[in-house]
Protein backbone atom coordinates (compact mmCIF):
# COMPACT_ATOMS: atom_id res chain seq x y z
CA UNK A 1 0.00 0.00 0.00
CA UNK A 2 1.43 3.44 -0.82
CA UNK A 3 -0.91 5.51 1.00
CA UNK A 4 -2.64 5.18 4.04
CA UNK A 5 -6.09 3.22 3.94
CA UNK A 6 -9.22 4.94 5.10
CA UNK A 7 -11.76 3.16 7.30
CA UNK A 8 -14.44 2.83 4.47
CA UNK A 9 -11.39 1.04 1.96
CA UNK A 10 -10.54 -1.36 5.24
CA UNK A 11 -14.00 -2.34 5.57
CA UNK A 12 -14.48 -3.17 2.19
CA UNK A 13 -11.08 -5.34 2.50
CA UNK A 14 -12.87 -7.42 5.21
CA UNK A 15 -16.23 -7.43 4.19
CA UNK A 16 -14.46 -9.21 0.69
CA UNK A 17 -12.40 -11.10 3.13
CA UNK A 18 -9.28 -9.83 1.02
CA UNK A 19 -6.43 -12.35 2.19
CA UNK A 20 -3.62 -9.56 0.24
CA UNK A 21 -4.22 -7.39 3.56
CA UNK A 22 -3.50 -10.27 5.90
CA UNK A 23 -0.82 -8.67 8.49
CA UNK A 24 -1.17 -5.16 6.91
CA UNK A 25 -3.74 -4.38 10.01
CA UNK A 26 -6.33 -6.44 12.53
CA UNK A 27 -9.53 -5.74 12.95
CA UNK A 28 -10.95 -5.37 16.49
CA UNK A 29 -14.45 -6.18 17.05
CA UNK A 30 -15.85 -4.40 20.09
CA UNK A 31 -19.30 -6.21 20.76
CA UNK A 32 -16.80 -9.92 20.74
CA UNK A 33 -13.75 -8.52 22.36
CA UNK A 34 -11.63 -10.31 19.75
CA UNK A 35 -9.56 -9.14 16.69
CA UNK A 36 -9.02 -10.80 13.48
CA UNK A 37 -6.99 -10.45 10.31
CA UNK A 38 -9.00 -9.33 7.28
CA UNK A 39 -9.48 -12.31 5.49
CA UNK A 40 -11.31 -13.85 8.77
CA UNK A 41 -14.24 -16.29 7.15
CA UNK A 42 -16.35 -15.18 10.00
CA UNK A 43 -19.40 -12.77 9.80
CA UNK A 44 -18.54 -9.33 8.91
CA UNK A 45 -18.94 -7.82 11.94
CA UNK A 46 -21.33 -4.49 11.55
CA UNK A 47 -19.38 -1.25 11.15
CA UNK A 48 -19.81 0.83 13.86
CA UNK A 49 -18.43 -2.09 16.02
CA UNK A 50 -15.27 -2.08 14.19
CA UNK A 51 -12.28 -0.42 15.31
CA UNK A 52 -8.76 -0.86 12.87
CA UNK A 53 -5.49 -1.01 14.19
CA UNK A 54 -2.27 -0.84 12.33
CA UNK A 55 -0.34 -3.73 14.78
CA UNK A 56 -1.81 -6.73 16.86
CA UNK A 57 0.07 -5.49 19.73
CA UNK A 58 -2.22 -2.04 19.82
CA UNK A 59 -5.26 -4.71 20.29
CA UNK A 60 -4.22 -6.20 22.70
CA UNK A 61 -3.21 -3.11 24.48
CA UNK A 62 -6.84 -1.92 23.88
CA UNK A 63 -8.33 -4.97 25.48
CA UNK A 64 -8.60 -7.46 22.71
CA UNK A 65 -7.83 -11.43 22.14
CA UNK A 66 -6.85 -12.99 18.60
CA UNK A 67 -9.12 -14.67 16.63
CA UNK A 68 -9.18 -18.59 17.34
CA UNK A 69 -10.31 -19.28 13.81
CA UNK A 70 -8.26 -16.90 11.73
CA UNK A 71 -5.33 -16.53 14.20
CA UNK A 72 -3.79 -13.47 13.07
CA UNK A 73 -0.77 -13.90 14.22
CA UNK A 74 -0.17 -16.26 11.62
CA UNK A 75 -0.25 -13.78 8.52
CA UNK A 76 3.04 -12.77 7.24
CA UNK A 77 4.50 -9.33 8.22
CA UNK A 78 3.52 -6.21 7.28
CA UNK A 79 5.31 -4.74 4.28
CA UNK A 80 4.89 -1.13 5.46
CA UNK A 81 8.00 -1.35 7.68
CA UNK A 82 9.92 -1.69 4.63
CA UNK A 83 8.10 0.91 2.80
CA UNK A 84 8.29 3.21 5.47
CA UNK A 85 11.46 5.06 6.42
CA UNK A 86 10.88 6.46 10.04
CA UNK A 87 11.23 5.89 12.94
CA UNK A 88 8.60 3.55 13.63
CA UNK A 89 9.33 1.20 10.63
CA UNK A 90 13.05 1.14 11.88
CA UNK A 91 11.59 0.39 15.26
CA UNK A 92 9.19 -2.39 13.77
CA UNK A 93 12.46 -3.92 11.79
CA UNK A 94 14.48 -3.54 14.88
CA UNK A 95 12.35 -5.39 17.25
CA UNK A 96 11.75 -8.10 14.94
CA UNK A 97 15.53 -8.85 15.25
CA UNK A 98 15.00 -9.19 18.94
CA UNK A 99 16.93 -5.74 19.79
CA UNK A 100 14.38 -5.52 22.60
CA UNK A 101 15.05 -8.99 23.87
CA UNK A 102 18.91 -8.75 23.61
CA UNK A 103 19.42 -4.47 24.71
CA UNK A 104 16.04 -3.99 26.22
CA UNK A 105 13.83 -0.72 25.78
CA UNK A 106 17.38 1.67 26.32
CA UNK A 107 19.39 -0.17 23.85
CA UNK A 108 16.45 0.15 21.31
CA UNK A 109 16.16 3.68 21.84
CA UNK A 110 19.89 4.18 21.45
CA UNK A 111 19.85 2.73 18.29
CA UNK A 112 17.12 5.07 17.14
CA UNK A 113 18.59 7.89 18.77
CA UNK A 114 15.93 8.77 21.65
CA UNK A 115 15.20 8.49 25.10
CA UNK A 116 13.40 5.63 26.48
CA UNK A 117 10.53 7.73 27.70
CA UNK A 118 10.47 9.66 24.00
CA UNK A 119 10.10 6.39 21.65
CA UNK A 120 7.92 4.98 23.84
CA UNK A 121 5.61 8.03 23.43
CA UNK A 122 6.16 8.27 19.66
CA UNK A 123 5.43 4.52 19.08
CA UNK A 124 2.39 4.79 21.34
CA UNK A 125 1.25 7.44 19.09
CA UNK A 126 2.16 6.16 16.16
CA UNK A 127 1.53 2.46 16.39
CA UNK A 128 -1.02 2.53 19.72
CA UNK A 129 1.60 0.67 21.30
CA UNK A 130 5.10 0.90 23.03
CA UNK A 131 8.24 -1.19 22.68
CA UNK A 132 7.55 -3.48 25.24
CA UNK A 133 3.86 -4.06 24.09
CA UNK A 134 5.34 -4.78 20.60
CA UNK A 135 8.01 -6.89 21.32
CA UNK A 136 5.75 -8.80 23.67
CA UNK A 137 3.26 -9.33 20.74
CA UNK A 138 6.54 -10.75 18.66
CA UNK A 139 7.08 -13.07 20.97
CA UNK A 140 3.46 -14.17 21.31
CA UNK A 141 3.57 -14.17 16.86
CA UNK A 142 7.23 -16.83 17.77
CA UNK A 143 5.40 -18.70 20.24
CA UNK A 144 2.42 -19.73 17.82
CA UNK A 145 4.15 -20.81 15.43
CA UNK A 146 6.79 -22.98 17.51
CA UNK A 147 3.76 -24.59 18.58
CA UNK A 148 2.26 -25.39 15.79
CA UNK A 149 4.99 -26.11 13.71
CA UNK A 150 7.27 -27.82 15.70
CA UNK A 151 7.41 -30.62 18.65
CA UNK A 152 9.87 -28.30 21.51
CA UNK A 153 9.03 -28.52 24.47
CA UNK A 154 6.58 -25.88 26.02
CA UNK A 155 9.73 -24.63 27.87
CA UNK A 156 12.32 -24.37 24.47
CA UNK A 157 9.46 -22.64 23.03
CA UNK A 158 9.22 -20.20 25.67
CA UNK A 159 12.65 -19.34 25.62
CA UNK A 160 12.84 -19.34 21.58
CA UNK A 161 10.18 -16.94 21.27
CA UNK A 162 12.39 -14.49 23.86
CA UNK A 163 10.39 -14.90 27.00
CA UNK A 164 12.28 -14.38 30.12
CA UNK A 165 9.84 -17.22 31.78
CA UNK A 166 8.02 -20.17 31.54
CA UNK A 167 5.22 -18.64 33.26
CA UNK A 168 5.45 -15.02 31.59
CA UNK A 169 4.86 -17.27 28.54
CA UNK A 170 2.33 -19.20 29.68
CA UNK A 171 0.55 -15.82 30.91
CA UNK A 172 1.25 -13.88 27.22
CA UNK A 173 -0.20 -16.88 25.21
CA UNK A 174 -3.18 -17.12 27.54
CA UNK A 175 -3.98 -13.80 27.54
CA UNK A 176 -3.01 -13.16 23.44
CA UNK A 177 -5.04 -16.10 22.01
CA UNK A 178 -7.49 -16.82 24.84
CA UNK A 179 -5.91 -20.57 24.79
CA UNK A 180 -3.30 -22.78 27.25
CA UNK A 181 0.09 -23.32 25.17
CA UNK A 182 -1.35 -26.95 25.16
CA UNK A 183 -4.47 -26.25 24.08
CA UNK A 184 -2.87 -24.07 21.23
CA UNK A 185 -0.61 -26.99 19.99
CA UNK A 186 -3.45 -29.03 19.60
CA UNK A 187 -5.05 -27.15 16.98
CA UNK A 188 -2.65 -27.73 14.52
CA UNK A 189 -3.20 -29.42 11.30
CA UNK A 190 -0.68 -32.01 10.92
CA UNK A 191 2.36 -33.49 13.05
CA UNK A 192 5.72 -31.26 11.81
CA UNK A 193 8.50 -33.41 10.43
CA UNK A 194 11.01 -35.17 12.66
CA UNK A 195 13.92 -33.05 14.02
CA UNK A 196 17.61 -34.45 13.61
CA UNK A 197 20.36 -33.51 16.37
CA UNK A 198 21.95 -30.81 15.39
CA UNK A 199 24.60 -29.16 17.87
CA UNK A 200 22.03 -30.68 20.87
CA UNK A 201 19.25 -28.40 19.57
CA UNK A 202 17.76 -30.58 16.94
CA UNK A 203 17.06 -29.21 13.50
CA UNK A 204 13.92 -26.79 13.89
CA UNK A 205 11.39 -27.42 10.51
CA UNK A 206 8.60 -24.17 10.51
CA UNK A 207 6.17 -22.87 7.43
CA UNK A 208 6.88 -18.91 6.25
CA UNK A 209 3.98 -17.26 5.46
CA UNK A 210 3.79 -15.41 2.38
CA UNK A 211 1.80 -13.64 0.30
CA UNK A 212 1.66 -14.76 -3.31
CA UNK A 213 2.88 -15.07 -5.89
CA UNK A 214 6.30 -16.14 -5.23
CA UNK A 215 8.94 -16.21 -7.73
CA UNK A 216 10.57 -18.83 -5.93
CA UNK A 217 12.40 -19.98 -9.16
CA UNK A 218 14.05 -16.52 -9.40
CA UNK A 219 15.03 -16.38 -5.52
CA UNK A 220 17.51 -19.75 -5.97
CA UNK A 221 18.80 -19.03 -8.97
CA UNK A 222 19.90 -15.35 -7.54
CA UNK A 223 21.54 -17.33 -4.66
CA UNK A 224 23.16 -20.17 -6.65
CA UNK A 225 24.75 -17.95 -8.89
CA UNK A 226 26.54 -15.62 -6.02
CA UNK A 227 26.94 -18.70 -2.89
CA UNK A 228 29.61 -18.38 -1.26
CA UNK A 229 31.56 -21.87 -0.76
CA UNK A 230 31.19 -23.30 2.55
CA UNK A 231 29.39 -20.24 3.82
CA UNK A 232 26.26 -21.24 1.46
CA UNK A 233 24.81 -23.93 -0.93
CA UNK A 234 21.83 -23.65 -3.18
CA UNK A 235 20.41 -25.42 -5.65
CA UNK A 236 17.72 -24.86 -8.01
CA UNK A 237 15.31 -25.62 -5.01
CA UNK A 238 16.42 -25.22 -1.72
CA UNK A 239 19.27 -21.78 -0.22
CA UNK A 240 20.77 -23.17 2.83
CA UNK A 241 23.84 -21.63 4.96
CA UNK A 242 26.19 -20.56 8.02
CA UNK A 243 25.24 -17.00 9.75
CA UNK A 244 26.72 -15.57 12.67
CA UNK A 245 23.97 -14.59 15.48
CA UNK A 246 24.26 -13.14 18.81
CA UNK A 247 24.43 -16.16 20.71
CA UNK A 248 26.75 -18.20 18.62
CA UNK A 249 26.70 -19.94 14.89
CA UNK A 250 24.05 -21.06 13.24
CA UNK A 251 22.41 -22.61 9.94
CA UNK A 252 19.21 -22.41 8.09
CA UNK A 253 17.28 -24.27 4.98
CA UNK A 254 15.22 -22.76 2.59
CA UNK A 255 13.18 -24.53 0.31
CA UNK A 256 9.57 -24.91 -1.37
CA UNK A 257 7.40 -27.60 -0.24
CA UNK A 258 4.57 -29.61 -2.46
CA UNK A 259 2.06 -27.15 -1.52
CA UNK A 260 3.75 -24.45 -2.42
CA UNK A 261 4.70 -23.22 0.86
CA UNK A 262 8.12 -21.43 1.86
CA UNK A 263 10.10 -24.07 5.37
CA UNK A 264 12.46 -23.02 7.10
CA UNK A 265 14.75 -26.12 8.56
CA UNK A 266 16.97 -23.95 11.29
CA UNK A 267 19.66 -25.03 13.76
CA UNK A 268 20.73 -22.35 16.42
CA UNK A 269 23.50 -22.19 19.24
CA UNK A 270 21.20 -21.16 21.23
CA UNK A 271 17.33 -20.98 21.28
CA UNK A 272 17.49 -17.14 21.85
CA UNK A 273 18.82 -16.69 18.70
CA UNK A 274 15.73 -18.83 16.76
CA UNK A 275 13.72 -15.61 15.96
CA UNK A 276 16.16 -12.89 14.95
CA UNK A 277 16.86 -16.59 12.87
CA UNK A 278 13.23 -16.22 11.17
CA UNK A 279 12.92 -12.66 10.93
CA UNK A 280 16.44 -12.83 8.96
CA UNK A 281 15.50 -15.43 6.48
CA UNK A 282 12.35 -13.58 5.76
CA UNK A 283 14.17 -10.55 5.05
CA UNK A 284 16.54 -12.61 2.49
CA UNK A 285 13.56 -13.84 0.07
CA UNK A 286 11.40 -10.70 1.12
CA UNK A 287 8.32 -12.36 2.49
CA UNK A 288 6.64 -9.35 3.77
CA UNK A 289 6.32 -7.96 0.32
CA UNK A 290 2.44 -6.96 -0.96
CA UNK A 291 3.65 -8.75 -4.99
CA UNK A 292 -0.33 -7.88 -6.09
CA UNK A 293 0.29 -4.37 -4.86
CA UNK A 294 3.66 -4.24 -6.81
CA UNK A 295 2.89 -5.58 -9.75
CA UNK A 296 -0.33 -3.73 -10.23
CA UNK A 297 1.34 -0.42 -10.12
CA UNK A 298 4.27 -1.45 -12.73
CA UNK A 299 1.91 -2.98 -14.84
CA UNK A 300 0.37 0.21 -15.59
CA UNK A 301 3.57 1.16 -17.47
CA UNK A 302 3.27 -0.58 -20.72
CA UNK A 303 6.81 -1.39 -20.98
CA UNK A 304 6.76 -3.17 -17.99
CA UNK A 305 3.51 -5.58 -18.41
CA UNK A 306 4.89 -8.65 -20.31
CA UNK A 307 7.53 -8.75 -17.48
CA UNK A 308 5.51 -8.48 -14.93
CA UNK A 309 3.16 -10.96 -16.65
CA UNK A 310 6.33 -13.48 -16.84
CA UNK A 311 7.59 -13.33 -13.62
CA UNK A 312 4.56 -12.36 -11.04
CA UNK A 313 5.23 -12.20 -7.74
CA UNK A 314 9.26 -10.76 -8.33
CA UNK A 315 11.09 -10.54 -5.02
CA UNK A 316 13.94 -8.07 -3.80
CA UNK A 317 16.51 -10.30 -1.99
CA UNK A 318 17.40 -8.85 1.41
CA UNK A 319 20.80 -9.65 3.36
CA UNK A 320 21.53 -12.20 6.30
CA UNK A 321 23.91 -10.37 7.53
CA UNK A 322 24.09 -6.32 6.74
CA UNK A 323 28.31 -5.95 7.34
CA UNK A 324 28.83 -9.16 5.14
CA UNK A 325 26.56 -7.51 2.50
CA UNK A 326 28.71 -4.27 2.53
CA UNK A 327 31.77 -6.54 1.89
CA UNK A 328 30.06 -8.43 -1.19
CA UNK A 329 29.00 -5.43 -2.59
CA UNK A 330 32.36 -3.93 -2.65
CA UNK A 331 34.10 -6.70 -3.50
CA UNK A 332 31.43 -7.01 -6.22
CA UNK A 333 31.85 -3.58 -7.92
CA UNK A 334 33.49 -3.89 -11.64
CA UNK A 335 33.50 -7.66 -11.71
CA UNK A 336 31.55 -10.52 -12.78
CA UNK A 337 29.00 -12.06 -10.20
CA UNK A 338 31.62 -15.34 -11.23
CA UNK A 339 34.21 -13.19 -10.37
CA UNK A 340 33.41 -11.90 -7.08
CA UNK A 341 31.86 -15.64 -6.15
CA UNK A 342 35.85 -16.65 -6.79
CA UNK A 343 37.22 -13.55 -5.10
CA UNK A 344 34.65 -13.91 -1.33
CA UNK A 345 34.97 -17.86 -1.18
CA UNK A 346 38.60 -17.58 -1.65
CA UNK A 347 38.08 -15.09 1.59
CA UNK A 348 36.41 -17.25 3.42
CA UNK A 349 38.56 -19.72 3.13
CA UNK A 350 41.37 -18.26 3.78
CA UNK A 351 39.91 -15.88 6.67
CA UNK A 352 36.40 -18.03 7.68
CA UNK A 353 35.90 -19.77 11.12
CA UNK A 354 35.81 -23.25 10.33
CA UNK A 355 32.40 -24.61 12.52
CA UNK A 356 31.50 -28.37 13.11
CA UNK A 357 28.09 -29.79 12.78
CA UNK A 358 25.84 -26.99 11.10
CA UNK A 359 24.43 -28.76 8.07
CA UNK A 360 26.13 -28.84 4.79
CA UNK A 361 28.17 -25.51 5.57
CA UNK A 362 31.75 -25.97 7.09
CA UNK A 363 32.21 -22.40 7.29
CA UNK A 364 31.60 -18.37 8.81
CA UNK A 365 32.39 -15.63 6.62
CA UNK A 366 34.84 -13.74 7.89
CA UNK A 367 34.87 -11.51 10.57
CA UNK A 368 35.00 -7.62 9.88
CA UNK A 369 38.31 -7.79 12.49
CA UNK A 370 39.29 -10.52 10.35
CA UNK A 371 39.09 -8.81 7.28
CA UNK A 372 40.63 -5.61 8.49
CA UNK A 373 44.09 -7.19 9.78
CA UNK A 374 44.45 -10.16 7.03
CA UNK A 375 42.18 -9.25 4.32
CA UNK A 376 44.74 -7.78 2.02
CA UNK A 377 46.90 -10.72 2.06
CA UNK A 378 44.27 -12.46 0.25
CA UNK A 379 42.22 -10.14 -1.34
CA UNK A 380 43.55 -9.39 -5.00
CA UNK A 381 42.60 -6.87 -7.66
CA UNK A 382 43.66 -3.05 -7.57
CA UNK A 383 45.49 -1.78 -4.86
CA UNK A 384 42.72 1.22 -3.91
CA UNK A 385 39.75 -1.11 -3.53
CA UNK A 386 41.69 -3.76 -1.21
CA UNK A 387 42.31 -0.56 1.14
CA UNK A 388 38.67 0.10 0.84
CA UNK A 389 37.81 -3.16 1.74
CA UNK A 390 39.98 -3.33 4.56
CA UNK A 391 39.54 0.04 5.91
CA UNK A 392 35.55 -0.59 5.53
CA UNK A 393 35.95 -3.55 7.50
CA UNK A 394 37.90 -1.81 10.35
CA UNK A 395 35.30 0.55 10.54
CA UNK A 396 32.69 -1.77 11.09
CA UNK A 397 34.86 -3.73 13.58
CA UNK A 398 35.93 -0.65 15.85
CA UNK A 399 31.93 0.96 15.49
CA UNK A 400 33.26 4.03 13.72
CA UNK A 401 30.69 2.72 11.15
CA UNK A 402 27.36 1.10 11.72
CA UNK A 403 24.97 -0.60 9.45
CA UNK A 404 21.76 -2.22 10.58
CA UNK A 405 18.24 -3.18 9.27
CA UNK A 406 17.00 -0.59 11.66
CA UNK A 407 18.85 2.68 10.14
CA UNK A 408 17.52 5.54 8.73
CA UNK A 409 18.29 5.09 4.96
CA UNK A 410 19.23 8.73 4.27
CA UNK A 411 21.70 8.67 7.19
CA UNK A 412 23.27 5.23 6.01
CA UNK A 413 23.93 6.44 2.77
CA UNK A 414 25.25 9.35 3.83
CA UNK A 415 27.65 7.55 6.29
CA UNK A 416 28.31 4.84 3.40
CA UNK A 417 29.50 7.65 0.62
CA UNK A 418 31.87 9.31 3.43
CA UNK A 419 33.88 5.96 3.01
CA UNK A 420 36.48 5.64 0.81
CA UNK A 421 35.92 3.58 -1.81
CA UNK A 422 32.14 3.53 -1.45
CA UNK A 423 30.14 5.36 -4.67
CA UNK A 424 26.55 6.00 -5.34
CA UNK A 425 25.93 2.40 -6.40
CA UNK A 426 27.34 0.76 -3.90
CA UNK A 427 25.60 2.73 -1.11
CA UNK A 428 22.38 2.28 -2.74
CA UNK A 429 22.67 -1.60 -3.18
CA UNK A 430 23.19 -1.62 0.18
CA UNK A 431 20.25 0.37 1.35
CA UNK A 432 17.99 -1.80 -1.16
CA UNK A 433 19.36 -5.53 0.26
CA UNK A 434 19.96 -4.33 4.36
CA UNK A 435 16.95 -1.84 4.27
CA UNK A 436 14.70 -4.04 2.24
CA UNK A 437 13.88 -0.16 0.94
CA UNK A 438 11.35 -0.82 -2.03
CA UNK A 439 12.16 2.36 -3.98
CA UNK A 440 16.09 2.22 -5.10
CA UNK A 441 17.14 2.85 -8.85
CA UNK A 442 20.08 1.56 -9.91
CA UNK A 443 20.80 3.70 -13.07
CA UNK A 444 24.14 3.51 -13.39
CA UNK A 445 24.73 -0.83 -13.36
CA UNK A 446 25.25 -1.92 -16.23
CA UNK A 447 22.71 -4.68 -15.91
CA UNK A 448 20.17 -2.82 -15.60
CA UNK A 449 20.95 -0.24 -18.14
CA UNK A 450 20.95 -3.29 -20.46
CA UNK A 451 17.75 -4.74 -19.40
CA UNK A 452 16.38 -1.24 -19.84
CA UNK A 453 17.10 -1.04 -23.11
CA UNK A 454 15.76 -4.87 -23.89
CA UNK A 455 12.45 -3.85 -22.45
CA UNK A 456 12.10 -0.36 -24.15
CA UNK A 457 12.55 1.58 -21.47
CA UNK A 458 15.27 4.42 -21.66
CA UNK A 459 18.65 3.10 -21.17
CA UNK A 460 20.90 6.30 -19.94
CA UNK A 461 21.07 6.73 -16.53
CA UNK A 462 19.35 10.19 -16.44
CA UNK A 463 16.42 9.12 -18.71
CA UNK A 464 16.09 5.63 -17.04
CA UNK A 465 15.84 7.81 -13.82
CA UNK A 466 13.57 10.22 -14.76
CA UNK A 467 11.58 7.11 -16.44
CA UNK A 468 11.70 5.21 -13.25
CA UNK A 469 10.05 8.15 -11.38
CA UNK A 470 6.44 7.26 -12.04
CA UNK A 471 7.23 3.49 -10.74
CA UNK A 472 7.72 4.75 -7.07
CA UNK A 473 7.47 3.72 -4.52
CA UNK A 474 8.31 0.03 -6.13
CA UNK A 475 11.31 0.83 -8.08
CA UNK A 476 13.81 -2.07 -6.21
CA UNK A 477 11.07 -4.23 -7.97
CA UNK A 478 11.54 -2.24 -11.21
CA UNK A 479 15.08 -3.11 -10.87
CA UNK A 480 14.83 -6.61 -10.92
CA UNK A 481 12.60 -6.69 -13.60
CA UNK A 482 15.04 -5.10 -15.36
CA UNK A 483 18.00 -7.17 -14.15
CA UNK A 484 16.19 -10.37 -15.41
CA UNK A 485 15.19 -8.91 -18.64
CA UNK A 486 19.08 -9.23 -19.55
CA UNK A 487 19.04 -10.52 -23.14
CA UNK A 488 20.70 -14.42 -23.12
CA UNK A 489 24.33 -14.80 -22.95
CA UNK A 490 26.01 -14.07 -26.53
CA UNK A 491 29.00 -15.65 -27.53
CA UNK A 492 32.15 -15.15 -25.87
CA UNK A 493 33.65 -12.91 -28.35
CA UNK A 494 30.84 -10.56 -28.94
CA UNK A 495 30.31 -10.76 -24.67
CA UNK A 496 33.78 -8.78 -24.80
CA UNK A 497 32.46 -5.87 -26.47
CA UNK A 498 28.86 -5.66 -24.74
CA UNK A 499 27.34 -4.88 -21.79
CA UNK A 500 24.12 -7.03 -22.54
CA UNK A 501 25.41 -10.16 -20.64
CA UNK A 502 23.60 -12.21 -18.56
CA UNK A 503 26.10 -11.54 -15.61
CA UNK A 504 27.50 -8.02 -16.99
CA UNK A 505 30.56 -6.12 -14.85
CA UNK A 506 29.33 -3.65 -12.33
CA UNK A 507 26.23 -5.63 -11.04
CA UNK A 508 25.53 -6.75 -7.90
CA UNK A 509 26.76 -9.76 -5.69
């Protein structure tokens, strides 16, 4: 949604039962006392009964339970905290990586730059709830579906989903769904797959809700074609690989089941770590993304329908990890995507953590200490973008720089182009994959330039940006549109003098 919906264009979203707004807002029925996401089968409840709330966790700090039919905590996320830039979007992406958990209310509002006190107020009147009311209806969203979707114990759950209790758990899920954890689990549709011992956790197997379409195809051949060895594998069906979390290592699956569903198989150091885990691999294949929404508004340009019409439901891939994506993308700059694959797993190996036991990946990328002391024994290519590399690295090490999910995009790229090294197209890849920021342009690669001019669609930077204005907010979508709608390989001889290759220099790794 690019605007804000009006009460009348809500209603009509649940009186259709509209599953596209699912997670976008909950409705809150006063005369039941119980809120419900818009595609709810029940009755349409009568109008003046209805009150609309942008987050679950406002209901329930209004006085309301979720829905035991529709259980709205069960939609996917909201894509507005992508598609907004302020503060409360960066809070909203922020607590979803358990910030709140790990750094409590002050370290959030550090982050964000405010007082404890001052966020709180801002969120309450922005969102109609605080930090601690939204984290807590996280958790609750973690909880559900570790209960349904997997066989942990009531007690791993508890601690999974970030509760500090067994009982403050038991109290939130009460309270949230009107339902025992026990009595929750046993609404579920069908017993999860086994677990297999993984590090003494077990392997964790949970269902990502989406909205569709889903250009699943597109997703795994955009990771196959960059993965990193022994940091990642992927296939033409299933992205798995090694991240660093808070806690300690860990590994997750991605793949696409017979139904059509997105599973995550995850194994964590620690069960802490199990949601930042979730909300992380969402980001990467962008499952809070509204794809009708998108590809309704760059239909409308003409130039634009057949490819939206061949690849419905386009995602933006996001970033595990945002200061390994700054090092990929630099890396990246002027070279193949073959050639910077080559370049970051000979890295890794060199400079990776070797770790035992975490699925099919034997290794961390490196640290950004790592890469600061050692990284220009091994790096090669010209002398001025190893120092870049390395002195980016230091920065990120030592906190001089800081890149997060949670940033404010105009600051980041700001603090990204004071680097050395670091242009406009570099800074902006960034802000689309680490953001998730739906509205980047990439005029200047190469790629896109080409695919521009294969679809019809001005091909010089200030005409393909001028052109891309009427696409906003969506223009990371326009993007890869345009970076699929590369023309086929050519020849190796003719590649030389082109810059219509399937994998041209100056794109994106």
């Amino acid at each position: 949604m690019t605007t804000a919906m009006t009460f009348d264009e809500r209603y009509r979203a649940i009186d259709s039962r509209d599953a596209r707004f699912d997670g976008q807002f909950v409705t809150a029925v006063r005369s039941t006392g119980i809120y419900c996401r818009p595609s709810c089968p029940a009755r349409t409840p009568k109008a003046s009964n209805v009150t609309f709330y942008a987050t679950s966790a406002a209901a329930h700090e209004a006085g309301y339970r979720a829905c035991k039919r529709c259980l709205p905590e069960a939609a996917p996320g909201s894509p507005a905290w992508n598609l907004r830039g302020d503060t409360a979007a960066r809070a909203m992406r922020l607590i979803a990586d358990g910030v709140v958990e790990r750094e409590g209310v002050p370290g959030l509002a550090r982050r964000l730059g405010y007082s404890p006190r001052h966020l709180t107020r801002l969120l309450t009147t922005e969102l109609g709830a605080g930090p601690l009311a939204l984290s807590r209806a996280h958790r609750a969203q973690t909880a559900r579906m570790l209960l349904v979707g997997t066989e942990l114990p009531a007690s791993d759950v508890a601690f999974s989903a970030g509760f500090s209790s067994v009982r403050q758990f038991n109290d939130t899920v009460r309270e949230v769904f009107g339902m025992s954890p026990r009595e929750l689990r046993a609404r579920r549709r069908a017993t999860p797959a086994p677990t297999r011992d993984v590090s003494g956790l077990g392997t964790i197997d949970l269902v990502l809700p989406h909205r569709g379409p889903l250009d699943a195809d597109g997703l795994f051949a955009w990771m196959s074609a960059r993965a990193i060895d022994g940091v990642e594998d992927a296939t033409p069906t299933r992205f798995s690989r090694a991240l660093r979390l808070p806690a300690g290592p860990a590994w997750f699956s991605l793949r696409i089941d017979d139904d059509r569903r997105v599973r995550l198989s995850a194994s964590v150091t620690h069960l802490s770590d199990l949601s930042a885990l979730v909300t992380r691999a969402r980001r990467l294949f962008d499952l809070d993304a509204d794809p009708i929404a998108v590809d309704e508004a760059l239909a409308e340009r003409p130039e634009l329908r057949p490819l939206v019409r061949a690849l419905p439901g386009i995602r933006v891939p996001g970033a595990a990890d945002p200061h390994e994506m700054l090092i990929r993308a630099m890396i990246g700059q002027q070279i193949t995507v073959s050639a910077a694959r080559t370049a970051l797993s000979a890295l890794t190996a060199e400079l990776g953590e070797p770790v035992a036991g975490l699925g099919s990946s034997t290794r961390m990328f490196p640290t950004m200490a790592a890469i600061a002391t050692r990284g220009a024994d091994v790096l090669r290519g010209p002398a001025a973008r190893i120092r870049a590399v390395t002195g980016v690295a230091a920065a990120l090490a030592d906190g001089r720089l800081t890149l997060t999910a949670g940033d404010d995009g105009g600051d980041q790229r700001a603090a990204l182009l004071a680097m050395p090294g670091i242009g406009p197209w570099t800074a902006d890849y960034v802000r689309m994959r680490v953001l998730g920021d739906p509205d980047v342009i990439l005029p200047g690669d190469v790629a896109v330039r080409a695919g521009a001019a294969a679809a019809g669609v001005p091909a010089d930077p200030k005409n393909l940006t001028a052109w891309a204005t009427r696409s906003a907010p969506w223009r990371s979508y326009l993007t890869a549109h345009l970076w699929r709608a590369v023309p086929p390989r050519a020849s190796n001889r003719r590649r030389q003098g082109t810059a219509a290759a399937t994998v041209p220099k100056g794109t994106r790794s």
